[in-house]
N, C-alpha and C. Protein backbone atom coordinates (compact mmCIF):
# COMPACT_ATOMS: atom_id res chain seq x y z
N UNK A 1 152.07 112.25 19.35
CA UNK A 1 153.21 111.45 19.74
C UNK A 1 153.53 111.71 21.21
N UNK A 2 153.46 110.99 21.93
CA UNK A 2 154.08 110.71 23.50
C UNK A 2 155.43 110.75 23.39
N UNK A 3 155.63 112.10 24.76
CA UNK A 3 156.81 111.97 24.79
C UNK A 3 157.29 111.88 26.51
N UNK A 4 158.54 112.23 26.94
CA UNK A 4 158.64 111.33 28.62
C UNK A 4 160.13 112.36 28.58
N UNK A 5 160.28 112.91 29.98
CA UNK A 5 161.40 113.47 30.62
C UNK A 5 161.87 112.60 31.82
N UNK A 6 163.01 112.51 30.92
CA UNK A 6 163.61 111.45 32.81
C UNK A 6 164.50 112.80 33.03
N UNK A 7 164.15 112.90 34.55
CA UNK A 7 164.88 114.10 35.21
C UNK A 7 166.02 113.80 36.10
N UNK A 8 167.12 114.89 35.38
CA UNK A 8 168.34 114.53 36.34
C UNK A 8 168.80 115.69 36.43
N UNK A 9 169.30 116.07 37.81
CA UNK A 9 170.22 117.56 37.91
C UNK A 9 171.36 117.09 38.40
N UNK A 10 172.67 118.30 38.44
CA UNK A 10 173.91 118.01 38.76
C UNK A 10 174.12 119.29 39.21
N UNK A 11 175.13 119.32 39.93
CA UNK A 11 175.85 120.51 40.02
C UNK A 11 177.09 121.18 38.92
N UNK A 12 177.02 122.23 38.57
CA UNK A 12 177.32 121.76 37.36
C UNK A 12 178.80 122.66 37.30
N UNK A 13 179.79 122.16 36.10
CA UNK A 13 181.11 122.71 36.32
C UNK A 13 182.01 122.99 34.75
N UNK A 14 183.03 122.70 34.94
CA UNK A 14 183.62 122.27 33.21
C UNK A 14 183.63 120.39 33.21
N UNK A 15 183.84 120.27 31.91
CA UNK A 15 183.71 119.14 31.23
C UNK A 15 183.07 118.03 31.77
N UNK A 16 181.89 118.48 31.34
CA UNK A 16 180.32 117.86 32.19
C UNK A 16 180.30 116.96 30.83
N UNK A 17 180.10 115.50 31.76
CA UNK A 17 179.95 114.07 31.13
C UNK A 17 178.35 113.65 31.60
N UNK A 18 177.32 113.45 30.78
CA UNK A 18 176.15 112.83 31.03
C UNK A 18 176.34 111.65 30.44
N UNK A 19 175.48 110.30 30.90
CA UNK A 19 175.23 109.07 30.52
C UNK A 19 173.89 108.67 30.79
N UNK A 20 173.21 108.75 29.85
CA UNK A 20 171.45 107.66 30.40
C UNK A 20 171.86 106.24 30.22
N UNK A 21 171.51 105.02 30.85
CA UNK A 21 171.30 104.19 30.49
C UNK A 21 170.05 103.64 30.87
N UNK A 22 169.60 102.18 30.23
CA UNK A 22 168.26 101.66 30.77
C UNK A 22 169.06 100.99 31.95
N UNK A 23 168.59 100.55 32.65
CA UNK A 23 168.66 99.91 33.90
C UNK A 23 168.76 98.57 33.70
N UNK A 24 167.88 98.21 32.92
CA UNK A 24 167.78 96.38 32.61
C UNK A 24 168.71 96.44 31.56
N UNK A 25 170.09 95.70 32.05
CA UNK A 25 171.19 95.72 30.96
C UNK A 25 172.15 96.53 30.49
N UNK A 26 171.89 97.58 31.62
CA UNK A 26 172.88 99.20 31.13
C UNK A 26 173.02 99.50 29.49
N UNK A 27 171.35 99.47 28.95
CA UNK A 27 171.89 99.57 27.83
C UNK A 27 171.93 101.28 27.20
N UNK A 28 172.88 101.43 26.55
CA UNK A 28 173.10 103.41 26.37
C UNK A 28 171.95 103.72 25.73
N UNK A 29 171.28 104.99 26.26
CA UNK A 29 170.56 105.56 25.47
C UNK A 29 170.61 106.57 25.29
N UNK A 30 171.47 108.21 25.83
CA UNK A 30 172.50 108.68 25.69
C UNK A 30 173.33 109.25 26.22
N UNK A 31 174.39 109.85 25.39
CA UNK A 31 175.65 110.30 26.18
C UNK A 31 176.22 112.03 25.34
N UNK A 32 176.90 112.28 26.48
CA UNK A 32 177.51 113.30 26.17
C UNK A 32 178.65 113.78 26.89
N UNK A 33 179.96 113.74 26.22
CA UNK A 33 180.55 114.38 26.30
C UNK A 33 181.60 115.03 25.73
N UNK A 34 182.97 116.03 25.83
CA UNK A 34 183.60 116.27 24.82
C UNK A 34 183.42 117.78 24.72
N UNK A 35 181.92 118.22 25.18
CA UNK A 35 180.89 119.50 24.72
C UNK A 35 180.46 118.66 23.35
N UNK A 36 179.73 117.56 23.61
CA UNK A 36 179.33 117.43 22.60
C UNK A 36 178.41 116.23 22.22
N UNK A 37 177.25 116.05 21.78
CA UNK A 37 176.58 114.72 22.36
C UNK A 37 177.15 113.38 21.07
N UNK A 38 177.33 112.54 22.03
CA UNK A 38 177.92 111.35 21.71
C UNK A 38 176.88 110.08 21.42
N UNK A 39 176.58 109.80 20.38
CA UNK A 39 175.39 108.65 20.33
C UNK A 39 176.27 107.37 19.82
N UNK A 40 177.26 107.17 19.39
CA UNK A 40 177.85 106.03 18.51
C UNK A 40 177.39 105.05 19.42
N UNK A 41 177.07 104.67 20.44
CA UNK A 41 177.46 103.44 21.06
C UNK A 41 175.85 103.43 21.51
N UNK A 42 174.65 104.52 21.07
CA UNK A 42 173.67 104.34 21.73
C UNK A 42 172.69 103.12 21.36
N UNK A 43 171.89 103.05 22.10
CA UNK A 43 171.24 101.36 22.15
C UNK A 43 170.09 101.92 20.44
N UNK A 44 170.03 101.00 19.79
CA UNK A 44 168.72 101.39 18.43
C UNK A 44 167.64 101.73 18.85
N UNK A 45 166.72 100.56 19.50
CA UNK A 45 165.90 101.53 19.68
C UNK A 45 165.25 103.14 20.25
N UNK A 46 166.68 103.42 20.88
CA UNK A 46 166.44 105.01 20.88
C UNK A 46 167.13 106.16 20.12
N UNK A 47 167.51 105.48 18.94
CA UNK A 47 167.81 106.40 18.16
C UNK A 47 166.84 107.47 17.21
N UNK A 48 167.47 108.97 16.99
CA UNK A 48 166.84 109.85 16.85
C UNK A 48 165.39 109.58 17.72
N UNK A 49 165.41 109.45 18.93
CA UNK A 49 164.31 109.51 20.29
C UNK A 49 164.70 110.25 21.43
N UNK A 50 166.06 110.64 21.50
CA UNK A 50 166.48 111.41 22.79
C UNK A 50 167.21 112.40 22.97
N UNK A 51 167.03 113.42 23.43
CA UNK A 51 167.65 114.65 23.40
C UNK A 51 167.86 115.09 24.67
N UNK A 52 169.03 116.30 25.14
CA UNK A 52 169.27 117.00 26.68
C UNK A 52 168.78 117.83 26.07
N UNK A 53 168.75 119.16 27.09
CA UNK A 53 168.29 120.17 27.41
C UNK A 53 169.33 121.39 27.28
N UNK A 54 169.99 121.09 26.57
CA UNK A 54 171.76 121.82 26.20
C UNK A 54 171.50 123.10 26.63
N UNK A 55 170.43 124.06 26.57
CA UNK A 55 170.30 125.26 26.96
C UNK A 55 170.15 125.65 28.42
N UNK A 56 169.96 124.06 29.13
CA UNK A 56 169.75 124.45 30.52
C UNK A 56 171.40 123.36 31.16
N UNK A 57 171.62 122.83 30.48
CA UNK A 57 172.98 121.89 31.39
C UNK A 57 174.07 123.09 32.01
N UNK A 58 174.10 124.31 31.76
CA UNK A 58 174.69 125.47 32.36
C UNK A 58 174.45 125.02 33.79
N UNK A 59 173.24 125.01 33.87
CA UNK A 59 172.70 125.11 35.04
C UNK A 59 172.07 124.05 35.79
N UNK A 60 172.75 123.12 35.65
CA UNK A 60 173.02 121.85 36.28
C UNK A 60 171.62 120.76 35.41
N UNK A 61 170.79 121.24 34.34
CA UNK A 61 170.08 119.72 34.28
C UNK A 61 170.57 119.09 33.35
N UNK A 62 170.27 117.64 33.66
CA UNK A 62 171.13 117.07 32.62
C UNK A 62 169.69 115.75 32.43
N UNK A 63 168.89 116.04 32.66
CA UNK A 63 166.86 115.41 32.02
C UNK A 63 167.79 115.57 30.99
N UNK A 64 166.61 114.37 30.00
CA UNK A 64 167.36 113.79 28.87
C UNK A 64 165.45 113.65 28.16
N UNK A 65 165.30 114.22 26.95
CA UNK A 65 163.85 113.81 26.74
C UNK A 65 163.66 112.64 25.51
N UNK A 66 162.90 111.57 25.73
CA UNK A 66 162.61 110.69 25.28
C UNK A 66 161.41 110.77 24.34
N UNK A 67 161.04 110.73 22.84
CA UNK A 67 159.92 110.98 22.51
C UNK A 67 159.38 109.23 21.46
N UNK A 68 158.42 109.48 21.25
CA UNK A 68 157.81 108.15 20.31
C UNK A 68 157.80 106.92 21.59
N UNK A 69 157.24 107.80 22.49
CA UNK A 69 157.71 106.39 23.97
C UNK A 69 156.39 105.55 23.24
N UNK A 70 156.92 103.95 23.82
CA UNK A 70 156.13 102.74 23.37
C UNK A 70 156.74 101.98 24.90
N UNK A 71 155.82 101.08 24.87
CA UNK A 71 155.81 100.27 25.53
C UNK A 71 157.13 99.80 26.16
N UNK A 72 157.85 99.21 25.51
CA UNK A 72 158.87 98.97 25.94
C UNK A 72 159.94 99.73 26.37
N UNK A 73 159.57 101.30 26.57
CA UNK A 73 160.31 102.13 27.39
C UNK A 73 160.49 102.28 28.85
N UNK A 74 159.19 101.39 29.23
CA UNK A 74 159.16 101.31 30.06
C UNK A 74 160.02 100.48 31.24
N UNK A 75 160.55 101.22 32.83
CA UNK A 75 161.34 100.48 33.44
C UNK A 75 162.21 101.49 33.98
N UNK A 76 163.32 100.73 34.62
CA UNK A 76 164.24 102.18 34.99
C UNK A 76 165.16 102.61 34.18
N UNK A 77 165.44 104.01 34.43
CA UNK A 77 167.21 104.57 33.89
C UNK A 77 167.76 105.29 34.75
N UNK A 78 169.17 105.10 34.32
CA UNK A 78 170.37 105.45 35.28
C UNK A 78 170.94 107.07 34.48
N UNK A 79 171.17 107.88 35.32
CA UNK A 79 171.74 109.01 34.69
C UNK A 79 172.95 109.25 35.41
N UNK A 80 174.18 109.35 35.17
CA UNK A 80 175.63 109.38 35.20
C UNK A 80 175.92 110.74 35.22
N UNK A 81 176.54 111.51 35.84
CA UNK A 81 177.08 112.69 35.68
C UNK A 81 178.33 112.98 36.44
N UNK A 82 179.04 113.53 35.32
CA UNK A 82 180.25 114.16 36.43
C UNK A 82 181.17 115.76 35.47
N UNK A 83 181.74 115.67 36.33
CA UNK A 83 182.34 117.35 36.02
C UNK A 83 183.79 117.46 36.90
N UNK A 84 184.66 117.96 36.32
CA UNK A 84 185.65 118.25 36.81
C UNK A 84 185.83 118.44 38.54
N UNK A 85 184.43 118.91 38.91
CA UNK A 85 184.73 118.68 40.25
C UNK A 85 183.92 118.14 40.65
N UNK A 86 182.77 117.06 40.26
CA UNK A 86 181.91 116.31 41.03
C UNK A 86 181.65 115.23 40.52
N UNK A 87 181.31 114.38 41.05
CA UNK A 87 180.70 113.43 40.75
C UNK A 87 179.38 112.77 41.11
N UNK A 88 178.23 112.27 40.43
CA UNK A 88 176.85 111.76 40.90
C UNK A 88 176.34 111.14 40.24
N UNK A 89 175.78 110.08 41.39
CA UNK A 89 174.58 108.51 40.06
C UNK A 89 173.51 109.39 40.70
N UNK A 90 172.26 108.96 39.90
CA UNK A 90 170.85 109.11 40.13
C UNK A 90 170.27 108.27 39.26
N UNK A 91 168.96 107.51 39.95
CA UNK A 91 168.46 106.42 39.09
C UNK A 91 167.07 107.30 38.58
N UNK A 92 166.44 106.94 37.23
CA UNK A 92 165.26 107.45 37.28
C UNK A 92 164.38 106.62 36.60
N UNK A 93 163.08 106.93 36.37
CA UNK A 93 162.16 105.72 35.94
C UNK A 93 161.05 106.28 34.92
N UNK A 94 160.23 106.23 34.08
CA UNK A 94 159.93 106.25 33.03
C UNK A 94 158.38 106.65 33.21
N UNK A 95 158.28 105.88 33.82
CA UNK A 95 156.50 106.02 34.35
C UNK A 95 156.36 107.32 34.67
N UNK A 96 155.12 107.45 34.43
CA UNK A 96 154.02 108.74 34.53
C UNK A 96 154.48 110.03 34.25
N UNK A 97 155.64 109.97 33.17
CA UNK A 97 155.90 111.24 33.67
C UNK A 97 155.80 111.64 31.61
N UNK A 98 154.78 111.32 30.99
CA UNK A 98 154.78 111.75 29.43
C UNK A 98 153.77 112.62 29.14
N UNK A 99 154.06 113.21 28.19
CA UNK A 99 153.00 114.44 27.62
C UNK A 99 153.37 114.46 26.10
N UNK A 100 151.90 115.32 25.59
CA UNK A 100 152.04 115.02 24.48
C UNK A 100 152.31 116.26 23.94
């Protein structure tokens, strides 16, 4: 099974908000916040497909990993972050970056 890291770092603080979206259509693929990951509103086809890195968001990453990638994953995503004292967009993109 192919899987894909879209990479995002932040600086990181209290009540750290992540958001992936796809790019074509801002559609959610996921979110977190609360301390706590938030999928209700995430787009279907990436359900049970995406996970953070919860052991490293301490330390600012907030990469989001994508697995069962198909075709139509392909394209850009947007990663959203903010924290009590910062705020940052970063766009990221899908290509070349899967392992199995």
């Amino acid at each position: 099974m192919q899987s894909c890291v879209l990479q995002c770092s932040f600086q990181s603080g209290p009540d750290v908000v992540i958001t992936w979206t796809q790019t074509a259509g801002h559609l959610p693929v996921h979110s977190f916040h609360s301390n706590k990951v938030q999928l209700l509103h995430q787009n279907l086809p990436f359900t049970n497909r995406t996970s953070l890195f919860k052991e490293q968001m301490s330390g600012g990453n907030a990469s989001v990993q994508l697995t069962g990638v198909i075709v139509q994953d392909q394209g850009g995503y947007n990663c959203y972050t903010s924290t009590e004292r910062r705020r940052r967009n970063s766009c990221q993109t899908a290509s070349g970056r899967s392992s199995q």
